[in-house]
Protein backbone atom coordinates (compact mmCIF):
# COMPACT_ATOMS: atom_id res chain seq x y z
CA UNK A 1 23.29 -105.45 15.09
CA UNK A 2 26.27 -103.46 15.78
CA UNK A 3 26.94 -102.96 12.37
CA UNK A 4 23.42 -101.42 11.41
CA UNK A 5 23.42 -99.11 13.88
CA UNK A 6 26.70 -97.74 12.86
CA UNK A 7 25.54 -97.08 9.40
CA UNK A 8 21.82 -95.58 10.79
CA UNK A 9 24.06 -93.24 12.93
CA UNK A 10 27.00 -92.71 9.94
CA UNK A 11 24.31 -91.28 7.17
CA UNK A 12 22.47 -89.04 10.37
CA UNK A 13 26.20 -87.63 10.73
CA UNK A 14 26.86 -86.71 7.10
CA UNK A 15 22.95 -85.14 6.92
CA UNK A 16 21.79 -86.88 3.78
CA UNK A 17 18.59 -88.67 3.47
CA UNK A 18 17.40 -90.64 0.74
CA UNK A 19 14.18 -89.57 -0.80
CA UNK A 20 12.28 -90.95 -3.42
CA UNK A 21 11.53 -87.48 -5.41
CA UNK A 22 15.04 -85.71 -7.38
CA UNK A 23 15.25 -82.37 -8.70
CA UNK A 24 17.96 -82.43 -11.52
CA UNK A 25 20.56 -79.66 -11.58
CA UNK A 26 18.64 -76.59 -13.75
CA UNK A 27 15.07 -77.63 -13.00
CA UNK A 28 12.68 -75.32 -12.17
CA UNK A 29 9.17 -76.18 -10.21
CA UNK A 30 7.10 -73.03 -11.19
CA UNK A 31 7.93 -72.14 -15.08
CA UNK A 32 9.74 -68.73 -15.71
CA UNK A 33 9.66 -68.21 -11.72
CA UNK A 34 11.11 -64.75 -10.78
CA UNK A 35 13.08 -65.14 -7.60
CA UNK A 36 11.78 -62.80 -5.10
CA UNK A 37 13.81 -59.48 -4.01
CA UNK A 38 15.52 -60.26 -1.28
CA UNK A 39 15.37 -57.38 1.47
CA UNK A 40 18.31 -57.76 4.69
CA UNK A 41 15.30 -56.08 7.52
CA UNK A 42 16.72 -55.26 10.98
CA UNK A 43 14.17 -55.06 13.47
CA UNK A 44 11.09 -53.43 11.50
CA UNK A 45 12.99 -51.29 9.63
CA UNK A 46 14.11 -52.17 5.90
CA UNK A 47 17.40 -52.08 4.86
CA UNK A 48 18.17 -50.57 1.69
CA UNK A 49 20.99 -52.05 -0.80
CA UNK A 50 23.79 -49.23 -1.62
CA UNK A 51 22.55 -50.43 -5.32
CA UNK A 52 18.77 -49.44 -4.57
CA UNK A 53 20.30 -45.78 -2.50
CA UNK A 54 22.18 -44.82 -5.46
CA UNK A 55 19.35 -45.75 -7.78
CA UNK A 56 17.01 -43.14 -6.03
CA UNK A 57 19.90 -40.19 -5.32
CA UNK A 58 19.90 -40.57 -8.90
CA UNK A 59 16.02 -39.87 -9.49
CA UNK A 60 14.80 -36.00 -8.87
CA UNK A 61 11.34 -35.19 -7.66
CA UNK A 62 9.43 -32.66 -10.55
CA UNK A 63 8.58 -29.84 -8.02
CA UNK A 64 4.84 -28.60 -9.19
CA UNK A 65 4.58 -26.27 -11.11
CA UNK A 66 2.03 -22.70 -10.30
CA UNK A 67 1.22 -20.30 -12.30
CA UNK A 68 3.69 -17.00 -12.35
CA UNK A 69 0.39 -14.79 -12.19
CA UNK A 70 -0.93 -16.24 -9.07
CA UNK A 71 2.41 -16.55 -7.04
CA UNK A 72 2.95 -12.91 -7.84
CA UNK A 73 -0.96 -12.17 -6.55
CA UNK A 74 0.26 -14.54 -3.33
CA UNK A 75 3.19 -12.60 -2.47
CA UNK A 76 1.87 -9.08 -3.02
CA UNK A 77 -1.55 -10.05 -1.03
CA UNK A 78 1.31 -11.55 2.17
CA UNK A 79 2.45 -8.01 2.45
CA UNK A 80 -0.55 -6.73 2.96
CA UNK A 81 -2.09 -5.13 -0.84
CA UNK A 82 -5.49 -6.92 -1.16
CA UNK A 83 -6.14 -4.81 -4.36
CA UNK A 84 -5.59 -7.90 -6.73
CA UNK A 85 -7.18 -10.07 -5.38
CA UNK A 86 -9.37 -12.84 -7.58
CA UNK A 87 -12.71 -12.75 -8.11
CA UNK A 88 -14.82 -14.78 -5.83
CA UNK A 89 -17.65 -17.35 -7.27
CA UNK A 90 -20.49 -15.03 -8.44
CA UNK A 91 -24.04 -16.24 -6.62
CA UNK A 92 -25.58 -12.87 -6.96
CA UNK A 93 -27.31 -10.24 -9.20
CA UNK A 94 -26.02 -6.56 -7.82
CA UNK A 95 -27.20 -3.78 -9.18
CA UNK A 96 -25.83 -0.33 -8.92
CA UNK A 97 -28.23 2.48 -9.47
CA UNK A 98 -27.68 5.67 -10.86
CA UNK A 99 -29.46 8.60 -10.94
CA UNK A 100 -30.25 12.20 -9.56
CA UNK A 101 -32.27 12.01 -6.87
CA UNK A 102 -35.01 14.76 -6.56
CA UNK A 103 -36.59 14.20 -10.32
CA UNK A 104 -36.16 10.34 -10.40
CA UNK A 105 -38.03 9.85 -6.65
CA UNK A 106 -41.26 8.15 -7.70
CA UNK A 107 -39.30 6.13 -10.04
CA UNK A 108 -36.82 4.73 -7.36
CA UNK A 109 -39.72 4.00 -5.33
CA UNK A 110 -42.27 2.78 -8.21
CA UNK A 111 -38.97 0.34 -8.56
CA UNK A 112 -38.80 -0.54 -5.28
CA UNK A 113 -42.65 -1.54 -4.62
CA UNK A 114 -42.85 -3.18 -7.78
CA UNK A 115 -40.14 -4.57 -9.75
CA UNK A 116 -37.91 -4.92 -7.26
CA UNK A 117 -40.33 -8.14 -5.53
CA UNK A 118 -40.44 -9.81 -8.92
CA UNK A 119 -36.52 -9.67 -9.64
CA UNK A 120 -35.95 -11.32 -6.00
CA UNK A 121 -38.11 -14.19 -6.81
CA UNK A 122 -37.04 -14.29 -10.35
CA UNK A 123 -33.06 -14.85 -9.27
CA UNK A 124 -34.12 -16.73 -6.58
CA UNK A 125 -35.52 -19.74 -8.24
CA UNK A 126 -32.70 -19.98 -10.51
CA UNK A 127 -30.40 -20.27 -6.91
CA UNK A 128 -29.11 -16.38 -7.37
CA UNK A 129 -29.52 -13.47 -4.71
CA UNK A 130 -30.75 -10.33 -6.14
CA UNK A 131 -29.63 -6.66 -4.46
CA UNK A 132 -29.77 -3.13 -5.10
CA UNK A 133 -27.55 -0.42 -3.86
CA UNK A 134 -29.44 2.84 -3.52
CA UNK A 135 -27.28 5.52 -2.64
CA UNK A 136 -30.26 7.38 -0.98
CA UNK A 137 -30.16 5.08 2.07
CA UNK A 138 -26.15 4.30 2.03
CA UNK A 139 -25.15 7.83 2.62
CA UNK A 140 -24.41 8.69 6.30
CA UNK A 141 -23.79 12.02 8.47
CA UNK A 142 -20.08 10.71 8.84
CA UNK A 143 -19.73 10.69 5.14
CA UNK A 144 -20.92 13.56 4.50
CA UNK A 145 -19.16 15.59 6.98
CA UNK A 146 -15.95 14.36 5.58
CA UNK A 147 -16.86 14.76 1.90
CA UNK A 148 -16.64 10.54 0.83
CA UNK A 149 -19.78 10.10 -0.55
CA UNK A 150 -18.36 10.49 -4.27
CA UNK A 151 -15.83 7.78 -3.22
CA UNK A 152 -18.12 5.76 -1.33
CA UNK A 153 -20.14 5.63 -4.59
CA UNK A 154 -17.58 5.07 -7.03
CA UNK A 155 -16.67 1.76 -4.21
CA UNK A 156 -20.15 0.69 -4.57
CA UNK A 157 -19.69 0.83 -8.32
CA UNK A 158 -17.01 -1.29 -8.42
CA UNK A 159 -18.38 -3.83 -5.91
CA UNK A 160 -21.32 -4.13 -7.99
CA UNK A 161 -19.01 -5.02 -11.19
CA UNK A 162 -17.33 -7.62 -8.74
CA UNK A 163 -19.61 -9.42 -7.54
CA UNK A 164 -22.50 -9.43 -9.86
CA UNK A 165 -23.41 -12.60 -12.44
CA UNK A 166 -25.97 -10.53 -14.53
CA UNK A 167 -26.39 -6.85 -14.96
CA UNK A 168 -24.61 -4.67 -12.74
CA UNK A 169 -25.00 -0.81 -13.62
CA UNK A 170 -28.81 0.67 -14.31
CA UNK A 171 -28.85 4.59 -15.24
CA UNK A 172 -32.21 6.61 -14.77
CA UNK A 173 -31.42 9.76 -17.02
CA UNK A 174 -33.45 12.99 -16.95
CA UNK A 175 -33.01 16.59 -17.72
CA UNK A 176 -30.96 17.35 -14.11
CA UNK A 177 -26.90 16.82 -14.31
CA UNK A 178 -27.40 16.23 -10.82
CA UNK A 179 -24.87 17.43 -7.67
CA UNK A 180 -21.23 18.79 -8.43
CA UNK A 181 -18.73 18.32 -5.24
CA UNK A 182 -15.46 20.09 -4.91
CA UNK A 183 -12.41 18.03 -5.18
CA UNK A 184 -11.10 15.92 -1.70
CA UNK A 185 -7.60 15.79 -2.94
CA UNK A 186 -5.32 18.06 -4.69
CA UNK A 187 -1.40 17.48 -5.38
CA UNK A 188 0.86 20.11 -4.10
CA UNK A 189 1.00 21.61 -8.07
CA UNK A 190 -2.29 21.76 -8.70
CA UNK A 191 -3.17 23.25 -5.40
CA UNK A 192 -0.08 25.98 -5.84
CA UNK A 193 -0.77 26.41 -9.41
CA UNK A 194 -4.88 27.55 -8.15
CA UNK A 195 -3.79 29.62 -5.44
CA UNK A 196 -1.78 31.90 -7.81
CA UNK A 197 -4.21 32.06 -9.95
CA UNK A 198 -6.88 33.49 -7.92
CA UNK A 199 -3.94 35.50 -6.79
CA UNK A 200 -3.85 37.14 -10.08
CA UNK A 201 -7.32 37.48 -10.52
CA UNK A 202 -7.76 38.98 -7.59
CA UNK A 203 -10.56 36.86 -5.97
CA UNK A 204 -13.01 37.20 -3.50
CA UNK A 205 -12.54 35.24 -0.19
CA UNK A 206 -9.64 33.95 -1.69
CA UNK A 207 -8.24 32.91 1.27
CA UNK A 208 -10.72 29.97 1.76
CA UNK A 209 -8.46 28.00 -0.29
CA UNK A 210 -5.80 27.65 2.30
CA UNK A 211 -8.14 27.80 5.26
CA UNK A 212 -10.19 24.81 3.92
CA UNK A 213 -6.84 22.67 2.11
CA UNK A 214 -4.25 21.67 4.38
CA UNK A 215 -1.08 19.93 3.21
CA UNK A 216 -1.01 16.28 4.33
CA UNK A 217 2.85 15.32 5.04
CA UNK A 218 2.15 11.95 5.49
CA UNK A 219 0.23 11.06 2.41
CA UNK A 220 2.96 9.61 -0.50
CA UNK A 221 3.03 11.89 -2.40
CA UNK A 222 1.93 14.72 0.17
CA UNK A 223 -1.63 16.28 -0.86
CA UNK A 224 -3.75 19.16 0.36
CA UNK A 225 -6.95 18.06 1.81
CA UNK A 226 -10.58 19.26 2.20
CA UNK A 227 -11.10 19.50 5.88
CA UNK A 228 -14.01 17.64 7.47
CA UNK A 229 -17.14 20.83 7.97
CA UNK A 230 -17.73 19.98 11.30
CA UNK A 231 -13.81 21.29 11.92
CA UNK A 232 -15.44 24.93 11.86
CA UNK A 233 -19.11 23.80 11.80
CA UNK A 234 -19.54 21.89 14.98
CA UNK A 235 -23.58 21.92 14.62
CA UNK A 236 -23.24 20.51 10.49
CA UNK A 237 -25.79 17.63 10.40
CA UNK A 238 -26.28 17.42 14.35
CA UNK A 239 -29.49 16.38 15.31
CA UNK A 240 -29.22 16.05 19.17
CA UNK A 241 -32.29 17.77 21.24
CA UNK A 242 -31.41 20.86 21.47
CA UNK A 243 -29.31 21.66 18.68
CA UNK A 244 -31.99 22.86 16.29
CA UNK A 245 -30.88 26.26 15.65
CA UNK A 246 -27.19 26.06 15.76
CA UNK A 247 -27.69 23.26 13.23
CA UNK A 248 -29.45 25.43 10.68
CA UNK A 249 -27.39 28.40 11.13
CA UNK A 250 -24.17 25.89 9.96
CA UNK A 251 -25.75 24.42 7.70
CA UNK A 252 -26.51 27.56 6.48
CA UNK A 253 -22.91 28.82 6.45
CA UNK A 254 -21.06 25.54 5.25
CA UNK A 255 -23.48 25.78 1.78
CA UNK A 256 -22.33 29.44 1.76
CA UNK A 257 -19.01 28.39 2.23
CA UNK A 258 -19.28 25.40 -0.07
CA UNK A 259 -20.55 27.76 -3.24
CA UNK A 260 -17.66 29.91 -2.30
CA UNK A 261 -15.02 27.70 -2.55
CA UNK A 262 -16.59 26.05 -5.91
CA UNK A 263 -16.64 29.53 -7.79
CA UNK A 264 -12.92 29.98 -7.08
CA UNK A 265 -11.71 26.51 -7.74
CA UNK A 266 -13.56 26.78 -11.14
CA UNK A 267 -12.54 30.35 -11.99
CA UNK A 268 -8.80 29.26 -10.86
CA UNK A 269 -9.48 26.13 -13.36
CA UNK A 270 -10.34 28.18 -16.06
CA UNK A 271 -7.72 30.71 -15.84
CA UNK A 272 -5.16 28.13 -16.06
CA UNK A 273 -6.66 26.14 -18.83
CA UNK A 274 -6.79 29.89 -20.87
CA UNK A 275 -3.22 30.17 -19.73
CA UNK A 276 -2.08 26.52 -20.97
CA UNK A 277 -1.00 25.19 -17.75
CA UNK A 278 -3.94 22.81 -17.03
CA UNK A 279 -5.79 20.71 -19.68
CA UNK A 280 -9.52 20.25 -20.72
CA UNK A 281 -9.39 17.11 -18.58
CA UNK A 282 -8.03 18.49 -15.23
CA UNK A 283 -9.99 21.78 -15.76
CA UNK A 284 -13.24 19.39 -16.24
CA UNK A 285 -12.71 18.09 -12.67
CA UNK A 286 -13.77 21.01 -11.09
CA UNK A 287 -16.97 20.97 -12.93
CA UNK A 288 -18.13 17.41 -12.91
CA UNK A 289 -21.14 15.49 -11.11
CA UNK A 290 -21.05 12.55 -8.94
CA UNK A 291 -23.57 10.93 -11.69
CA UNK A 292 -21.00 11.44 -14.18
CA UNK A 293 -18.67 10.12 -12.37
CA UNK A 294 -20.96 6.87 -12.06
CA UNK A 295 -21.57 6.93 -15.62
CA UNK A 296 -17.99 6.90 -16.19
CA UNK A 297 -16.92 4.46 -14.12
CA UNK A 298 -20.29 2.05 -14.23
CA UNK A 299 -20.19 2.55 -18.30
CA UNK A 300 -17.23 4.44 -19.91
CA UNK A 301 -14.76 2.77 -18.65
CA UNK A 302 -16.15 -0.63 -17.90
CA UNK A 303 -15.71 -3.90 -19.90
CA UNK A 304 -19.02 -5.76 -21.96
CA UNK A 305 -21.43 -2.91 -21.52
CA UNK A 306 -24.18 -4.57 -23.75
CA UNK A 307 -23.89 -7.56 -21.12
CA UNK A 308 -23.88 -5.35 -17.60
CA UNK A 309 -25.45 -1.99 -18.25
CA UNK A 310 -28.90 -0.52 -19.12
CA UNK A 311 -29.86 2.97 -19.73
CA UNK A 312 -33.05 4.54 -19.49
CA UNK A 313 -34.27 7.83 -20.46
CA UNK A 314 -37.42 9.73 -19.55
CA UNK A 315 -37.74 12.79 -21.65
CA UNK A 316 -40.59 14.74 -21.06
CA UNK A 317 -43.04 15.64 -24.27
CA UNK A 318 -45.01 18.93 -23.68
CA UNK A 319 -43.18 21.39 -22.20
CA UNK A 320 -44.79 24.80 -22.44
CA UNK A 321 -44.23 27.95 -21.30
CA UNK A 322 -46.44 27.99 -18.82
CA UNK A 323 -45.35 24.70 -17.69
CA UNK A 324 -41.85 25.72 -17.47
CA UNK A 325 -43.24 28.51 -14.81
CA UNK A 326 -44.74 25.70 -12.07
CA UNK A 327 -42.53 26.35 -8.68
CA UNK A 328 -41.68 22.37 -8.61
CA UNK A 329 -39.95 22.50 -12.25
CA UNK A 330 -36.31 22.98 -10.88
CA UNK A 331 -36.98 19.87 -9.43
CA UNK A 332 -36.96 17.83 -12.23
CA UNK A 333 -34.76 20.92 -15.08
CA UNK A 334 -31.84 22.40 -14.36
CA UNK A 335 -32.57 25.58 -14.25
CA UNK A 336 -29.74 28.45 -14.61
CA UNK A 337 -30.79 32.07 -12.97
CA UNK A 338 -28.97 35.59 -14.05
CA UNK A 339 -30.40 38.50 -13.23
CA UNK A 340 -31.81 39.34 -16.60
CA UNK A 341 -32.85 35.93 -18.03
CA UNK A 342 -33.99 32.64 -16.68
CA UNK A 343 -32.14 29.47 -18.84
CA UNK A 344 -34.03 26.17 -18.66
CA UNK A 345 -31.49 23.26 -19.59
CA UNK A 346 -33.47 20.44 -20.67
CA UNK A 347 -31.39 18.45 -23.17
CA UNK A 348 -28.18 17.13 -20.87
CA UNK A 349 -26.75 14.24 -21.02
């Protein structure tokens, strides 16, 4: 008895235990078993080998890659130009239209009782917005007391090529070039170079040019600037109660004013271009519309034109001379009066 127990209590001591089931040295249980990675954890976190640290020192992250065009666009638009911007998704059909406005009046409003309806339904069951811009409702009192309207237009212009998916620029063209402004802006050369020329030429009211064009000393590169016509025409465009008569008798003076100035910008113009020190270009400047400015910008100058722009012109077939004597004509013909003869321009363009 004593002896049994001593060898029960002998094997328990050396901790082996006979089994019926023996592995032989080499043997596997699964077939081509990977041992699994071991991982040393402390707490919740895992514990990295130096072997698996040094492995990913070793490996560099590819940093992603952006276009040069569009980090260029990023960093000018963070410091504040928003002139480069790019283009938005296009949902709309805008439509810029240009035109004079006396002679083309019953076909802006023929458009906008007629076509215009069918064109908004039209875009809208294909999921597009259709719009117009008519200059004869987008031009304020502001605008025109500070002389933007040309720029305000050319803006509209552009906008239109922006943001339109179809057809952008429409031209009505008659027989009436249509309203010639006087320039906002002129650099310091141009402005000295005008001045002594109606200097030499011995001008009348000269001296408009430097009561109307003040130098700017904060624009880069300085300029002289048109001043606002309420700045000596406090009634201009004022339609308070009340104001009636001073209004007319401004109005009155700033036209007077305004043809003025205009004859000796463009005699100033031409006396330089005869003298060689201004070119056909600049001298043109002086003489150009704001519908040719349109045209140039909506069409000249603009990319696919067969795409984006339409032209139409109404010529008129009978014109007699009796015709050409009705007191509405100048209306729709530029008409050009001397004190001897009477010229009827009817083939601009």
């Amino acid at each position: 008895m004593s002896s049994l127990s001593s060898k029960t209590s002998g094997k328990r001591m050396s901790g082996q235990r006979a089994s019926s089931f023996q592995l032989k040295s080499g043997d596997k249980l699964i077939k081509d078993a990977k041992p699994k990675q071991k991982f040393k954890t402390k707490g919740a976190a895992l514990v990295v080998s130096e072997k698996d640290k040094n492995y990913r020192s070793n490996v560099k992250k590819e940093k992603p890659k952006y276009s040069q065009d569009a980090t260029r666009k990023f960093n000018v638009m963070l410091h504040g130009d928003l002139k480069d911007l790019p283009p938005l998704p296009k949902t709309m059909v805008k439509i810029f239209l240009s035109s004079t406005f006396s002679d083309m009046r019953a076909e802006r409003n023929t458009l906008v009782r007629e076509a215009y309806p069918h064109l908004r339904d039209y875009c809208a069951s294909v999921g597009l917005d259709f719009q117009v811009v008519d200059m004869r409702w987008g031009v304020t009192e502001d605008s025109i007391n500070d002389h933007s309207v040309e720029k305000l237009c050319l803006l509209e212009v552009a906008n239109c090529q922006k943001t339109s998916v179809g057809p952008n620029f429409v031209v009505l063209s008659g027989d009436r070039y249509g309203f010639r402004p006087i320039p906002v802006e002129l650099n310091v050369k141009t402005f000295e170079r005008l001045r002594y020329e109606a200097a030499k030429l011995n001008l009348e009211n000269r001296q408009l040019l430097e009561e109307w064009y003040k130098l700017d000393e904060n624009a880069v590169p300085n300029m002289y600037m048109l001043q606002p016509i309420r700045s000596k025409y406090t009634f201009f465009a004022d339609f308070s109660p009340g104001c009636e008569e001073p209004r007319i008798k401004d109005t009155a003076d700033w036209w007077n004013t305004f043809e003025a100035l205009q004859n000796i910008l463009r005699k100033s113009a031409d006396s330089a271009f005869n003298d060689g020190k201004m070119t056909a270009e600049e001298k043109h400047q002086y003489f150009l519309s704001v519908t040719e400015c349109e045209i140039q910008d909506g069409i000249l100058k603009a990319l696919d034109v067969d795409k984006h722009c339409l032209v139409y012109k109404r010529r008129f077939k009978i014109l007699s001379d009796a015709s050409l004597q009705l007191k509405d004509i100048p209306r729709f013909i530029d008409v050009i009066k001397t004190d001897k003869v009477v010229i009827y321009c009817t083939e601009l363009t």
